[in-house]
Protein backbone atom coordinates (compact mmCIF):
# COMPACT_ATOMS: atom_id res chain seq x y z
CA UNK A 1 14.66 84.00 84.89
CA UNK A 2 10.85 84.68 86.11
CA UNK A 3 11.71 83.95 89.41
CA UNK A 4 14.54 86.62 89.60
CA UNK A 5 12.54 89.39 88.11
CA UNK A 6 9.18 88.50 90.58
CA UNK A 7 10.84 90.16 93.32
CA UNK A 8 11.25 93.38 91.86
CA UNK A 9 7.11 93.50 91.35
CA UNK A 10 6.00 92.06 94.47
CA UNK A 11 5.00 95.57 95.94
CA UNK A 12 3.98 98.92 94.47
CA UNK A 13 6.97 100.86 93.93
CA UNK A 14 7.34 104.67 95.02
CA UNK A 15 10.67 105.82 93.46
CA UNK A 16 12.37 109.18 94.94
CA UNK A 17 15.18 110.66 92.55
CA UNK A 18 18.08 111.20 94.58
CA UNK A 19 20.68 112.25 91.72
CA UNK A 20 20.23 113.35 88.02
CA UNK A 21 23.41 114.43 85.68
CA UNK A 22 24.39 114.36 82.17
CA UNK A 23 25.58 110.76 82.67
CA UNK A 24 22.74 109.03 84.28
CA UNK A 25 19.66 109.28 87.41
CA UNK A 26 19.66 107.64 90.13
CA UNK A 27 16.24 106.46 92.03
CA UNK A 28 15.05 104.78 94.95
CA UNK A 29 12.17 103.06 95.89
CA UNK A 30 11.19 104.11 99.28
CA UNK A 31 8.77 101.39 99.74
CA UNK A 32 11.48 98.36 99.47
CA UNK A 33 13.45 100.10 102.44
CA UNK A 34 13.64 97.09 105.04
CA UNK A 35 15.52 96.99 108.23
CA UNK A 36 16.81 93.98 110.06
CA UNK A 37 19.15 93.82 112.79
CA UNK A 38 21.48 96.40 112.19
CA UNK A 39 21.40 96.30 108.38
CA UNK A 40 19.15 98.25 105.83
CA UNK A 41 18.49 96.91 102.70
CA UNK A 42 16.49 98.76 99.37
CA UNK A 43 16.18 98.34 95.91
CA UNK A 44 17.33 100.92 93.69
CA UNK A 45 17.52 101.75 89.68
CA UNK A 46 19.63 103.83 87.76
CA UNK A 47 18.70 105.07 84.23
CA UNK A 48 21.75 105.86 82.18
CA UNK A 49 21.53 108.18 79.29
CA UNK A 50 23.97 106.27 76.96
CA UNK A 51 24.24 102.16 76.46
CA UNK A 52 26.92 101.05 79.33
CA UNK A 53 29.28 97.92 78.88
CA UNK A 54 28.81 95.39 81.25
CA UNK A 55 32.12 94.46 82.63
CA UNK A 56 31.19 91.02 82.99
CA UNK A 57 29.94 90.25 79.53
CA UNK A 58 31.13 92.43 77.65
CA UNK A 59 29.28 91.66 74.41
CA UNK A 60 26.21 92.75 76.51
CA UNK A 61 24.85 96.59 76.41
CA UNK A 62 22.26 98.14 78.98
CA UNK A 63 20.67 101.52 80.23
CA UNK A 64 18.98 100.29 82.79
CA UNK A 65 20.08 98.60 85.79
CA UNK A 66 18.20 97.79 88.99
CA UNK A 67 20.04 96.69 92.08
CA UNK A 68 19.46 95.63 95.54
CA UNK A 69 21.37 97.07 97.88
CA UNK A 70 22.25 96.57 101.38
CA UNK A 71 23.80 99.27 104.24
CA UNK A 72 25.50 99.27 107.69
CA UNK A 73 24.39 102.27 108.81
CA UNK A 74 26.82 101.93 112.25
CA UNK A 75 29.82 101.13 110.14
CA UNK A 76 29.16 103.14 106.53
CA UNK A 77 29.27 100.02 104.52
CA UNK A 78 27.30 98.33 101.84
CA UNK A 79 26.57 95.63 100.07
CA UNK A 80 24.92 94.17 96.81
CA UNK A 81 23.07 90.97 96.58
CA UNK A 82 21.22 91.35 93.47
CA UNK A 83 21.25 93.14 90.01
CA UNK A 84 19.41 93.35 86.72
CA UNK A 85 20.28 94.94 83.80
CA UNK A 86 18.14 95.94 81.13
CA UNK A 87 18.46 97.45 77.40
CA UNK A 88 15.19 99.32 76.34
CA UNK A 89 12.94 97.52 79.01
CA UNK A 90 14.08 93.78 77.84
CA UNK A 91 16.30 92.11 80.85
CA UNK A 92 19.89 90.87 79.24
CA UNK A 93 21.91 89.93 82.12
CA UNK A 94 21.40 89.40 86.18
CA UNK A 95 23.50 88.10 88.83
CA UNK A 96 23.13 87.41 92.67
CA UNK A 97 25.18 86.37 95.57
CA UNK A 98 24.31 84.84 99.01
CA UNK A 99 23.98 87.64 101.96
CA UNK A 100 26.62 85.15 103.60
CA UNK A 101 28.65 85.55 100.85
CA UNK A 102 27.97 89.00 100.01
CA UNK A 103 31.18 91.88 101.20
CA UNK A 104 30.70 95.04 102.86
CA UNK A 105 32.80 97.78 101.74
CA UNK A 106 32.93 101.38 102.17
CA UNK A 107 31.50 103.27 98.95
CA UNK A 108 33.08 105.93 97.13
CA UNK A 109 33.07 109.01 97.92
CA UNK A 110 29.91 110.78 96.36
CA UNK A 111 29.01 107.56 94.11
CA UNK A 112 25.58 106.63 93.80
CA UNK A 113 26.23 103.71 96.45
CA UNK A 114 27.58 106.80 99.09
CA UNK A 115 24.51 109.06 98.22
CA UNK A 116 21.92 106.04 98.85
CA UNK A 117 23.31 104.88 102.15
CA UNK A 118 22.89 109.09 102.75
CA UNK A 119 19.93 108.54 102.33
CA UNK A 120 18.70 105.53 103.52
CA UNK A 121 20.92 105.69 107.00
CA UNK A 122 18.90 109.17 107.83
CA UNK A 123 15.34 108.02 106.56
CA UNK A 124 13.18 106.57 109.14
CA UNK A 125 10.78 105.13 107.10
CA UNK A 126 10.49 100.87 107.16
CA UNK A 127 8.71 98.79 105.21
CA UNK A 128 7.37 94.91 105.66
CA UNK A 129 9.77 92.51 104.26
CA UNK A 130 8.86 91.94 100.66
CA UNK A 131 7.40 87.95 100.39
CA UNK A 132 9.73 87.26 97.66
CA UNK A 133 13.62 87.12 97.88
CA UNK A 134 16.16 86.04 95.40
CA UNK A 135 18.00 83.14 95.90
CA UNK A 136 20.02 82.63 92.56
CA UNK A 137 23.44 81.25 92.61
CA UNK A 138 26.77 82.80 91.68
CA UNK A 139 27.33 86.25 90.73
CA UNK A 140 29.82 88.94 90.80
CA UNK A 141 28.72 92.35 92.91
CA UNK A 142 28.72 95.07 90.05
CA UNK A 143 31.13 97.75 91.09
CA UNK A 144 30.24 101.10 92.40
CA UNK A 145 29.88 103.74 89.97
CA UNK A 146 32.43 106.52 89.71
CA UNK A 147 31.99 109.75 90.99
CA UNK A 148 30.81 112.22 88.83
CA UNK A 149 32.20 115.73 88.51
CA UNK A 150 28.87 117.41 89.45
CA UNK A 151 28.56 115.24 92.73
CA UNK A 152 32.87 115.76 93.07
CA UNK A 153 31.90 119.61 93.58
CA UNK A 154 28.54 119.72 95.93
CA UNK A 155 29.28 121.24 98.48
CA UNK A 156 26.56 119.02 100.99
CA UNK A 157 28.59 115.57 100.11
CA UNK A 158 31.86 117.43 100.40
CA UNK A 159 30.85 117.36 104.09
CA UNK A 160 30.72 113.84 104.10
CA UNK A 161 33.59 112.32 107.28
CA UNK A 162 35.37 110.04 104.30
CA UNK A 163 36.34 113.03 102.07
CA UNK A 164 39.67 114.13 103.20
CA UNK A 165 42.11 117.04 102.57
CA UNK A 166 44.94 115.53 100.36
CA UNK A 167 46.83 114.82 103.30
CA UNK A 168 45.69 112.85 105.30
CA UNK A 169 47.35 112.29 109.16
CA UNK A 170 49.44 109.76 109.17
CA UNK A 171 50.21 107.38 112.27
CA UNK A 172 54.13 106.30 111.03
CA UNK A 173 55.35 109.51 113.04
CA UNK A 174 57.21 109.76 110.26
CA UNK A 175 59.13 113.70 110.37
CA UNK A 176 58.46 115.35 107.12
CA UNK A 177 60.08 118.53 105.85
CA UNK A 178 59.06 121.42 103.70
CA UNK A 179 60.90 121.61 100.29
CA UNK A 180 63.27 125.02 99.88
CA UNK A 181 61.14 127.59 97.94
CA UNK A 182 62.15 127.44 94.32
CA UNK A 183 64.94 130.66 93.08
CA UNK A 184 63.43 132.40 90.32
CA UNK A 185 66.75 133.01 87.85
CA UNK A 186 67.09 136.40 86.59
CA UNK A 187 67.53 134.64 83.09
CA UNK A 188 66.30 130.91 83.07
CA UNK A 189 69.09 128.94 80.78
CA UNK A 190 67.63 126.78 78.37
CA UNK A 191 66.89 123.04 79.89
CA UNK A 192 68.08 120.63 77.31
CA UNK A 193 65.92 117.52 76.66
CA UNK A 194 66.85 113.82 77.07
CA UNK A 195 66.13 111.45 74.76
CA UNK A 196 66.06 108.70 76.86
CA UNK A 197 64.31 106.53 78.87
CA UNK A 198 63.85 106.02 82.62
CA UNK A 199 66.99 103.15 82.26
CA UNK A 200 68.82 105.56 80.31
CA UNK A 201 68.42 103.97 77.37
CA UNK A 202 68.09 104.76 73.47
CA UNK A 203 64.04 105.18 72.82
CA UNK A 204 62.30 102.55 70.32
CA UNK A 205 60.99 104.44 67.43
CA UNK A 206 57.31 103.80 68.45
CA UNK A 207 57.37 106.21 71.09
CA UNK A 208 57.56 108.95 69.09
CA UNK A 209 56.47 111.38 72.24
CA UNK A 210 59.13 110.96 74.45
CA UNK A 211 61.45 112.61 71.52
CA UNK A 212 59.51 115.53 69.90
CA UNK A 213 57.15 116.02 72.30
CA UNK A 214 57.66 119.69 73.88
CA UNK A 215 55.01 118.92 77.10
CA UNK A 216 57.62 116.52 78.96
CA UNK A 217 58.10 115.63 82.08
CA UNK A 218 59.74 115.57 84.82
CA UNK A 219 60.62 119.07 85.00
CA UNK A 220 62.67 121.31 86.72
CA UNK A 221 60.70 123.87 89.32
CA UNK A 222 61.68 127.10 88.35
CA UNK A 223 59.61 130.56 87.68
CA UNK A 224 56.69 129.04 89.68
CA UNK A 225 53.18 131.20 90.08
CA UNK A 226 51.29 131.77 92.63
CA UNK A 227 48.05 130.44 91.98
CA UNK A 228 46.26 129.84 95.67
CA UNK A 229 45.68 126.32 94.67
CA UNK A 230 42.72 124.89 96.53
CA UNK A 231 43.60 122.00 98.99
CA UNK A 232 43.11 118.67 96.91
CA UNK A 233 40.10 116.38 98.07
CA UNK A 234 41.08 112.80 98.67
CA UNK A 235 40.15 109.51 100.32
CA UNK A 236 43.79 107.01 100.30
CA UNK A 237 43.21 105.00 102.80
CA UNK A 238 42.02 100.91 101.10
CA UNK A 239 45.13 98.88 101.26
CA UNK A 240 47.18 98.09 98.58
CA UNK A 241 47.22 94.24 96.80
CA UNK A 242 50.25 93.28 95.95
CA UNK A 243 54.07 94.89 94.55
CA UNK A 244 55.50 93.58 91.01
CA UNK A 245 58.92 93.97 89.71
CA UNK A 246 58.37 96.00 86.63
CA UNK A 247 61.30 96.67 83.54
CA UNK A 248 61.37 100.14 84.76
CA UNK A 249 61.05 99.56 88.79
CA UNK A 250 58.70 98.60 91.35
CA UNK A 251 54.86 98.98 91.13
CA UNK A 252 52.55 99.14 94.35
CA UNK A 253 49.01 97.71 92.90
CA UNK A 254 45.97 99.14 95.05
CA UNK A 255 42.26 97.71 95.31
CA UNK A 256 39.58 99.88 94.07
CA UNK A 257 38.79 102.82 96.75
CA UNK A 258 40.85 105.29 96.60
CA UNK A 259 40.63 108.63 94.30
CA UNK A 260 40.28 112.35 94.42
CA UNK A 261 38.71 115.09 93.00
CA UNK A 262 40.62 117.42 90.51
CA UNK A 263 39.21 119.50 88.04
CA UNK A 264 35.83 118.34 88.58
CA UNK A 265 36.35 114.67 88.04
CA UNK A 266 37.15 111.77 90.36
CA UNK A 267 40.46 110.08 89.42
CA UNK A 268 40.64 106.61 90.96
CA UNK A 269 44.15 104.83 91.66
CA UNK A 270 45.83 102.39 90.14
CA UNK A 271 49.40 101.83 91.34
CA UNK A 272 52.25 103.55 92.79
CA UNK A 273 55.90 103.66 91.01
CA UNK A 274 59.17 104.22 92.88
CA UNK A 275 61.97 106.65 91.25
CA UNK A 276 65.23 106.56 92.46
CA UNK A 277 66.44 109.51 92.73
CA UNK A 278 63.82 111.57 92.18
CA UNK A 279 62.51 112.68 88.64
CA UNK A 280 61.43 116.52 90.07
CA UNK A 281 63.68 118.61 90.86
CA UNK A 282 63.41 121.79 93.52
CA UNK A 283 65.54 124.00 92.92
CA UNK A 284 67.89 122.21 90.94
CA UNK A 285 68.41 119.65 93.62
CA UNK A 286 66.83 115.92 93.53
CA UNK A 287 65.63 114.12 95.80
CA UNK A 288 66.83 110.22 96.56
CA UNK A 289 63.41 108.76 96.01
CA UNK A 290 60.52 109.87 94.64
CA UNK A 291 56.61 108.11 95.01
CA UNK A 292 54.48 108.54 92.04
CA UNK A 293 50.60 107.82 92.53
CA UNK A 294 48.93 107.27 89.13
CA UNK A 295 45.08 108.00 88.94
CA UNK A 296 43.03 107.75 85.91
CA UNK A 297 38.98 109.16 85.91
CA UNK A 298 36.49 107.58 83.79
CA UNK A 299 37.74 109.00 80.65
CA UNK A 300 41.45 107.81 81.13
CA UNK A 301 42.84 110.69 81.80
CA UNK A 302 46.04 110.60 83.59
CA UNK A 303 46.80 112.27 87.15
CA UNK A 304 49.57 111.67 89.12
CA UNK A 305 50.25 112.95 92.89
CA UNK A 306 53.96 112.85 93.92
CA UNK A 307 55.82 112.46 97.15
CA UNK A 308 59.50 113.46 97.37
CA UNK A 309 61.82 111.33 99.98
CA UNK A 310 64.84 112.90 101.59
CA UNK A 311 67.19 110.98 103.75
CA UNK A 312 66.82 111.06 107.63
CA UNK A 313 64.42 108.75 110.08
CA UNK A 314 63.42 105.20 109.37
CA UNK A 315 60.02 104.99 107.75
CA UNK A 316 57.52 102.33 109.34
CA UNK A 317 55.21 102.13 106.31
CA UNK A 318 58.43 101.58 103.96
CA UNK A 319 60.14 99.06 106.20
CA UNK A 320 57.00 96.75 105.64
CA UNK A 321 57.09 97.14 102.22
CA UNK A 322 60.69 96.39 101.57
CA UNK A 323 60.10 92.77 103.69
CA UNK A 324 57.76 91.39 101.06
CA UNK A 325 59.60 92.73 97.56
CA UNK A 326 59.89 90.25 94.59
CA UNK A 327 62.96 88.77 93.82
CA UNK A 328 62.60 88.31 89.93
CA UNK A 329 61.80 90.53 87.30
CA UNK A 330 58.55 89.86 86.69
CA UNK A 331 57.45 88.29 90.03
CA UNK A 332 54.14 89.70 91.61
CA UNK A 333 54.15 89.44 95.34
CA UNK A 334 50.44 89.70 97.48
CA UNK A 335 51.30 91.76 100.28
CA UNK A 336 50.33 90.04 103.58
CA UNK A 337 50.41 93.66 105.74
CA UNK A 338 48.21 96.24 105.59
CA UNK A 339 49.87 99.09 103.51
CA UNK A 340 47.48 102.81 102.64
CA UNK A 341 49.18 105.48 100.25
CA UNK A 342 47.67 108.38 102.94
CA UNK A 343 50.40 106.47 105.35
CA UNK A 344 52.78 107.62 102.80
CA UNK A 345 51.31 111.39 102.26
CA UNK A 346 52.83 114.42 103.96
CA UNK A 347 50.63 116.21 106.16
CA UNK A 348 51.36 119.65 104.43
CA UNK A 349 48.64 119.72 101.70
CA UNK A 350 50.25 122.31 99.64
CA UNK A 351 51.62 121.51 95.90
CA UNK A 352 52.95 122.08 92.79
CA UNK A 353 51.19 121.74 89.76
CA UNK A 354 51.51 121.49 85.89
CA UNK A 355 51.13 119.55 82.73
CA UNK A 356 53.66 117.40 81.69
CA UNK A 357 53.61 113.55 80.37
CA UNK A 358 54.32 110.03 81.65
CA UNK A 359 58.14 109.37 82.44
CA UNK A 360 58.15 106.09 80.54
CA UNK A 361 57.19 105.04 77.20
CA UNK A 362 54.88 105.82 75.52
CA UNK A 363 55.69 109.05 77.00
CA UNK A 364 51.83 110.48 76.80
CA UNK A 365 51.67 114.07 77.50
CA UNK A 366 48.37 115.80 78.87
CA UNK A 367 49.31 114.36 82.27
CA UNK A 368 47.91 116.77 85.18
CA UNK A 369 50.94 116.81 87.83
CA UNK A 370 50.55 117.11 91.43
CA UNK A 371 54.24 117.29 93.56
CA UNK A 372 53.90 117.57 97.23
CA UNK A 373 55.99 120.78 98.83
CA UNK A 374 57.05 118.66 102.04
CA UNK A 375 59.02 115.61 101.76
CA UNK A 376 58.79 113.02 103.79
CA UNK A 377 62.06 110.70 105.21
CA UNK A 378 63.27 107.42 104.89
CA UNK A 379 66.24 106.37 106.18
CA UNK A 380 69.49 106.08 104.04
CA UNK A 381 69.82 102.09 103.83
CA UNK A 382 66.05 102.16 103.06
CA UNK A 383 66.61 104.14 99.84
CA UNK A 384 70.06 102.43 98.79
CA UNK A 385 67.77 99.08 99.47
CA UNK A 386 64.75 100.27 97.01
CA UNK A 387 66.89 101.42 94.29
CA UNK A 388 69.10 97.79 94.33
CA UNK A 389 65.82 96.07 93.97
CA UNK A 390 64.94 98.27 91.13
CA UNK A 391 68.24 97.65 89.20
CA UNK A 392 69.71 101.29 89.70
CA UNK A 393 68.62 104.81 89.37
CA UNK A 394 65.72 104.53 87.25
CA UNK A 395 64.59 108.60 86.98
CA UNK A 396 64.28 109.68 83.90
CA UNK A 397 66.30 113.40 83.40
CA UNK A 398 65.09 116.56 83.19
CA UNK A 399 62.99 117.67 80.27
CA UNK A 400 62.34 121.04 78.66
CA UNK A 401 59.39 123.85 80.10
CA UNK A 402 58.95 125.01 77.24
CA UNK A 403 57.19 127.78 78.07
CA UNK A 404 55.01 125.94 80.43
CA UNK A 405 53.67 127.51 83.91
CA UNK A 406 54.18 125.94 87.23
CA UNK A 407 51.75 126.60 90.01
CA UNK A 408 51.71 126.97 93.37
């Protein structure tokens, strides 16, 4: 273990804070910066203010973790070869991987790996190569912090070219449409609530929220206010991993990357769902497929961006999709093409909002709901082909407002 820690204490360190919340500091040590071809590399610590799990071992607690760390400045990538991880000054767990070995992502938007390569990509300062470099064996790169709300709202970083409005252009050519402008009823009838599930059928007792709660979803847009909702910032373009055949549908699982900023916090998805027809309604009228995005921030709570289908033009980015689908329940399937979720975003980036709950069991309310005005097209044999695959119509009906505020 010496020889892993000598490298960190071969020079005298000069560390410049470049971040400091309620959650942790970030610093840098300006004399480890090193450049070599077209790569940067510098070693960096961050002091957190409350004992963090290590996701590798998870029996093992630290607050202190030092990391070298490695940028493309030409490309906006980096890497990490190296990290330490201390509790109270005594080291309890390091790791290191090969530069051969190591993989070059693009960070997250406004994580402490985007605001070093910020950094380090603009300073001009190089120093000598430090005489002693790490050679360990097998390790797994930590992965990159997640945003916090403080860094979600400066304004400098919201500058940054890989934060995008929430709808990102899309190359498909795919025509999208704007959804009819709600009716506001004189006298709004009473919506009555289903008891059911997504399949239709009677609810296990366990899920006691999907009967008596009152904050259900998916609603019914009706009596909507005008709220001049701020565009949502968004980055949804890392390709998705693989599609599984779930009891309730089809699931779209994506690789860590994508997120955006609501509220002040950075929700990070997980996996898209297919409803056929569609679980919103506009105007009393579904849709024949609906595309639910589900993002969850650090403190697992729930967000969930929604893209309403109507029938027309062929859609590219389905048509690959529906080539690779699984063909038992069950049955995970690694998709071999390259599918994004801002390939299946509207351009329009304006939206309904309100609070509702998850459409299947457990039924968890608190949900913050984003539906996309325009809906996008996919052709008629595409959507008759997703919802065979998925057993059926799998939406779950319309639940109850009550007394809950749409905005728009």
């Amino acid at each position: 273990m010496a020889c892993l820690t000598c490298s960190l204490t071969s020079h005298a360190a000069t560390w410049v804070k470049l971040k400091d919340n309620a959650h942790s500091k970030l610093l840098l040590d300006k004399q480890s910066i090193v450049t070599q071809a077209t790569l940067k590399k510098v070693w960096v610590k961050v002091e957190y203010k409350t004992p963090q799990k290590n996701p590798d071992s998870v029996d093992k607690v630290y607050n202190l973790s030092k990391a070298l760390w490695h940028f493309d400045c030409t490309q906006q990538t980096s890497a990490t070869t190296q990290v330490f991880q201390y509790l109270n000054q005594e080291l309890v767990y390091s790791a290191s991987v090969d530069m051969k070995g190591a993989e070059f992502i693009e960070p997250l938007p406004e994580s402490d790996l985007e605001v070093a390569m910020h950094y380090i990509c603009k300073s001009n300062s190089v120093a000598s190569t430090p005489k002693s470099t790490v050679q360990s064996a097998t390790a797994t790169k930590p992965a990159a912090p997640i945003p916090t709300a403080e860094a979600a709202l400066t304004s400098q970083e919201e500058k940054q070219d890989n934060i995008a409005k929430p709808a990102p252009a899309t190359n498909n050519n795919t025509p999208e449409t704007t959804a009819p402008k709600p009716v506001v009823p004189t006298t709004a009838a009473p919506t009555k609530v289903n008891k059911t599930t997504s399949a239709g059928g009677t609810l296990n007792k366990q899920y006691a929220s999907c009967t008596s709660g009152v904050n259900q979803s998916p609603v019914q847009f009706e009596n909507t206010i005008h709220a001049a909702l701020k565009p949502i910032r968004s980055i949804h373009k890392f390709a998705a991993k693989d599609v599984q055949s779930m009891p309730h549908g089809l699931r779209v699982h994506f690789k860590q990357g994508n997120m955006m900023v609501l509220d002040k916090s950075a929700f990070q998805l997980k996996y898209l769902d297919f409803r056929a027809p569609s679980e919103h309604q506009l105007n009393g009228q579904p849709y024949p497929l609906e595309l639910q995005l589900y993002h969850e921030d650090s403190k697992q709570h729930v967000a969930i961006m929604s893209i309403l289908f109507k029938a027309g033009e062929l859609n590219a980015e389905l048509n690959e999709l529906l080539a690779q689908l699984p063909q038992k329940a069950g049955e995970i399937i690694p998709l071999k093409t390259r599918l994004t979720p801002n390939k299946l975003m509207p351009t329009n980036p304006q939206y309904y909002r309100y609070s509702g709950s998850l459409t299947t069991p457990p039924c968890h309310e608190g949900v913050r709901w984003i539906v996309m005005k325009s809906a996008l097209q996919a052709s008629t044999e595409q959507i008759i082909r997703l919802s065979t695959a998925m057993g059926g119509p799998n939406n779950r009906p319309i639940q109850a407002l009550n007394g809950r505020s749409v905005l728009e």
